[in-house]
Protein backbone atom coordinates (compact mmCIF):
# COMPACT_ATOMS: atom_id res chain seq x y z
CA UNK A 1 -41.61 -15.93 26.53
CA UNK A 2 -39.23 -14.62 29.35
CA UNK A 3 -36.22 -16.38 27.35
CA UNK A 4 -37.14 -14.82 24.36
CA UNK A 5 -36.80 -11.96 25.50
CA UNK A 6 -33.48 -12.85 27.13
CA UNK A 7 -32.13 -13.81 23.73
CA UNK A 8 -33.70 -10.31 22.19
CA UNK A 9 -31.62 -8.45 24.36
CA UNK A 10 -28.16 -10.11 24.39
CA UNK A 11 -28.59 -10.04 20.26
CA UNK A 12 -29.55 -6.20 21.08
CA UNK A 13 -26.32 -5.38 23.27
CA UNK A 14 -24.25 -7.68 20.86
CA UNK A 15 -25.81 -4.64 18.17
CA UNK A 16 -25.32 -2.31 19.99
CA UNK A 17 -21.69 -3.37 20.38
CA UNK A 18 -20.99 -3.98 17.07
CA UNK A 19 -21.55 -0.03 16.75
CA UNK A 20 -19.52 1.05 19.22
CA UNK A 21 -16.61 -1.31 18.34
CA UNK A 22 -13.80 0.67 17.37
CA UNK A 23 -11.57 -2.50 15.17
CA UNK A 24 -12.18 -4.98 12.98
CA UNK A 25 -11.76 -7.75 15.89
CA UNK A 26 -14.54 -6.41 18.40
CA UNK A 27 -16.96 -5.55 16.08
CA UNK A 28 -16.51 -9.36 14.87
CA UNK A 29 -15.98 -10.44 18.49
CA UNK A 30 -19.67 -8.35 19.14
CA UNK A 31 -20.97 -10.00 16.38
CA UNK A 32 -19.78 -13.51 17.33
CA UNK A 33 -21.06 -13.24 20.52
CA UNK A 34 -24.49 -12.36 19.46
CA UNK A 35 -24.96 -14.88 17.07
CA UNK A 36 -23.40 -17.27 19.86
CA UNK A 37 -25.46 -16.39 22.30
CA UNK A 38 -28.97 -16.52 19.86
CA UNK A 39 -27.70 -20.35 18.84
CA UNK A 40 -27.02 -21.01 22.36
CA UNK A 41 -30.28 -19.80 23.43
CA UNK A 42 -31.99 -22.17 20.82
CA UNK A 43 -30.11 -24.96 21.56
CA UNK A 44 -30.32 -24.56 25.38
CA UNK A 45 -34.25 -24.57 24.94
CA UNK A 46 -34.52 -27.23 22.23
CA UNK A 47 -32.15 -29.73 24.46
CA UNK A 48 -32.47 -28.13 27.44
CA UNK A 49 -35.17 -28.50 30.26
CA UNK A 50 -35.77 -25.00 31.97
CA UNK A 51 -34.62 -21.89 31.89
CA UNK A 52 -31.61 -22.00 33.24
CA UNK A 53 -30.28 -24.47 30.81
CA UNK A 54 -31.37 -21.77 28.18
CA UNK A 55 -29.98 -19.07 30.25
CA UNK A 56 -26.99 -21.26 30.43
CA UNK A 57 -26.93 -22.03 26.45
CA UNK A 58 -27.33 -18.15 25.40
CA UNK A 59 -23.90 -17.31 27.50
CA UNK A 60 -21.98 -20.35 26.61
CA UNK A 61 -22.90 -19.25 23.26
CA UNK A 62 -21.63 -15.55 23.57
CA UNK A 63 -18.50 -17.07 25.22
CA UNK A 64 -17.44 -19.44 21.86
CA UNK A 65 -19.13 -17.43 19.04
CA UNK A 66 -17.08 -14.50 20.78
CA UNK A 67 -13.53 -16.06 20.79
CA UNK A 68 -13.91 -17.15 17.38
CA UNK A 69 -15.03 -14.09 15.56
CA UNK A 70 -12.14 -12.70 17.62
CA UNK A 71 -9.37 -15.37 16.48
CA UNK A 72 -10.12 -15.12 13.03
CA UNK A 73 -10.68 -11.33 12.60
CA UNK A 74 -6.92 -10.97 14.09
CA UNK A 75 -6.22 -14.38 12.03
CA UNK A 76 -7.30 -12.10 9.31
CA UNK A 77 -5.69 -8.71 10.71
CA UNK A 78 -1.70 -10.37 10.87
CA UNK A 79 -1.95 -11.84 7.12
CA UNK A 80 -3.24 -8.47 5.97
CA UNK A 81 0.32 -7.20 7.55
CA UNK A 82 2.20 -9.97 6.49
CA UNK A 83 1.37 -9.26 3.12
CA UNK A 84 2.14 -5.77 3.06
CA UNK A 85 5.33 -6.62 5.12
CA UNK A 86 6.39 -9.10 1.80
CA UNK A 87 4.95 -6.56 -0.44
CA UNK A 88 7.67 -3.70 0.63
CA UNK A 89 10.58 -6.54 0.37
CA UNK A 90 9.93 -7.27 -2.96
CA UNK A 91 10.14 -3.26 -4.35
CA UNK A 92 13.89 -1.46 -3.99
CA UNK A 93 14.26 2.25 -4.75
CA UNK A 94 17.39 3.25 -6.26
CA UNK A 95 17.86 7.39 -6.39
CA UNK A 96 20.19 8.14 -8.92
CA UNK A 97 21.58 11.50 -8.78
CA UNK A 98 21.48 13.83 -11.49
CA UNK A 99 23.48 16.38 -13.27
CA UNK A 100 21.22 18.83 -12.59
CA UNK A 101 21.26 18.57 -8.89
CA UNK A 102 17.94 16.61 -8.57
CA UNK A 103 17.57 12.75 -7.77
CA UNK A 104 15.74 10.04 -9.75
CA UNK A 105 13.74 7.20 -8.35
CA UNK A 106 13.98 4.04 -10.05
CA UNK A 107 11.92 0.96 -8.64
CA UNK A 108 13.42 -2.15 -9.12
CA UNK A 109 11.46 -5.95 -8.51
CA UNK A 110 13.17 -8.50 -6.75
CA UNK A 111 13.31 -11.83 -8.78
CA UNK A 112 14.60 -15.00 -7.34
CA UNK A 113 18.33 -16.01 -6.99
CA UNK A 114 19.44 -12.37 -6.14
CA UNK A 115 18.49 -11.10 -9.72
CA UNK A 116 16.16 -7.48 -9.72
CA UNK A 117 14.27 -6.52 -12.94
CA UNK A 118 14.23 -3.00 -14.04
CA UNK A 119 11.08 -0.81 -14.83
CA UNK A 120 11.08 -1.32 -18.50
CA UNK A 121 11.72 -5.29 -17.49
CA UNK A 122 15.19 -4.83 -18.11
CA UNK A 123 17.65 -7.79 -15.67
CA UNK A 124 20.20 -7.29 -13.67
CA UNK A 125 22.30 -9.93 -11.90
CA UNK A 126 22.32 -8.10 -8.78
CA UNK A 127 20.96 -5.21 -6.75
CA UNK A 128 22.56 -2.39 -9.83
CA UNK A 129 24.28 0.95 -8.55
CA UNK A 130 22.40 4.52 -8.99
CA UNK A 131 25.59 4.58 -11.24
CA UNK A 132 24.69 1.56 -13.09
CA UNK A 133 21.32 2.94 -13.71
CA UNK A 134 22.21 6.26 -14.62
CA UNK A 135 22.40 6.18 -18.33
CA UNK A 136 19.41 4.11 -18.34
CA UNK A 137 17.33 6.41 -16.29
CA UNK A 138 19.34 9.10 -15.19
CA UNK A 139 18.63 13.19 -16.81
């Protein structure tokens, strides 16, 4: 009973954690942990023969389901910024000046071998000049 109630309250603090956490990472890393130390617990009493080895179990547990959750919620974290990272280098923003005094944004895609396609899906062979754009988009 006494490692029951072991395993109720590092699953409890691992809880507690996860609403306290202020990322991503150690909420998952409180979550890990918990659900590390619970398996831990079981397998330390199913295998194991006293408490200690339970005891033993529940905090190896913690330890591995911890750095896991951790590793892959910052796995997770860097190619969320990678891909907004590519996401800005494909998009250009020509201003083309107008005759009124104001400035026109025109956001061109980057396609492969240099080439950029227009708004309207218009080509162009390379990155085009606000002048080149001008009496395409230009007031």
């Amino acid at each position: 009973m006494k490692q029951w109630m072991v395993g109720l309250m590092a699953a409890s603090v691992a809880w507690f954690q996860t609403g306290c956490a202020t990322t991503d990472a150690d909420r998952a890393t409180a979550l890990g942990a918990g659900a590390g130390a619970g398996l831990g617990m079981v397998l330390g009493h199913n295998f194991g023969h006293s408490e200690h080895d339970r005891l033993l179990g529940a905090a190896a547990g913690a330890l591995v389901g911890g750095t896991l959750a951790r590793q892959h919620a910052e796995r997770r974290e860097l190619e969320r910024r990678l891909d907004a990272v590519q996401q800005q280098q494909v998009f250009t923003t020509v201003w083309i000046p107008n005759s009124n005094g104001s400035r026109t944004p025109v956001t061109l895609r980057a396609a492969e071998g240099g080439q950029y396609i227009g708004p309207r899906g218009e080509y162009y062979a390379g990155l085009p000049s606000p002048e080149q754009l001008r009496s395409v988009y230009g007031l």
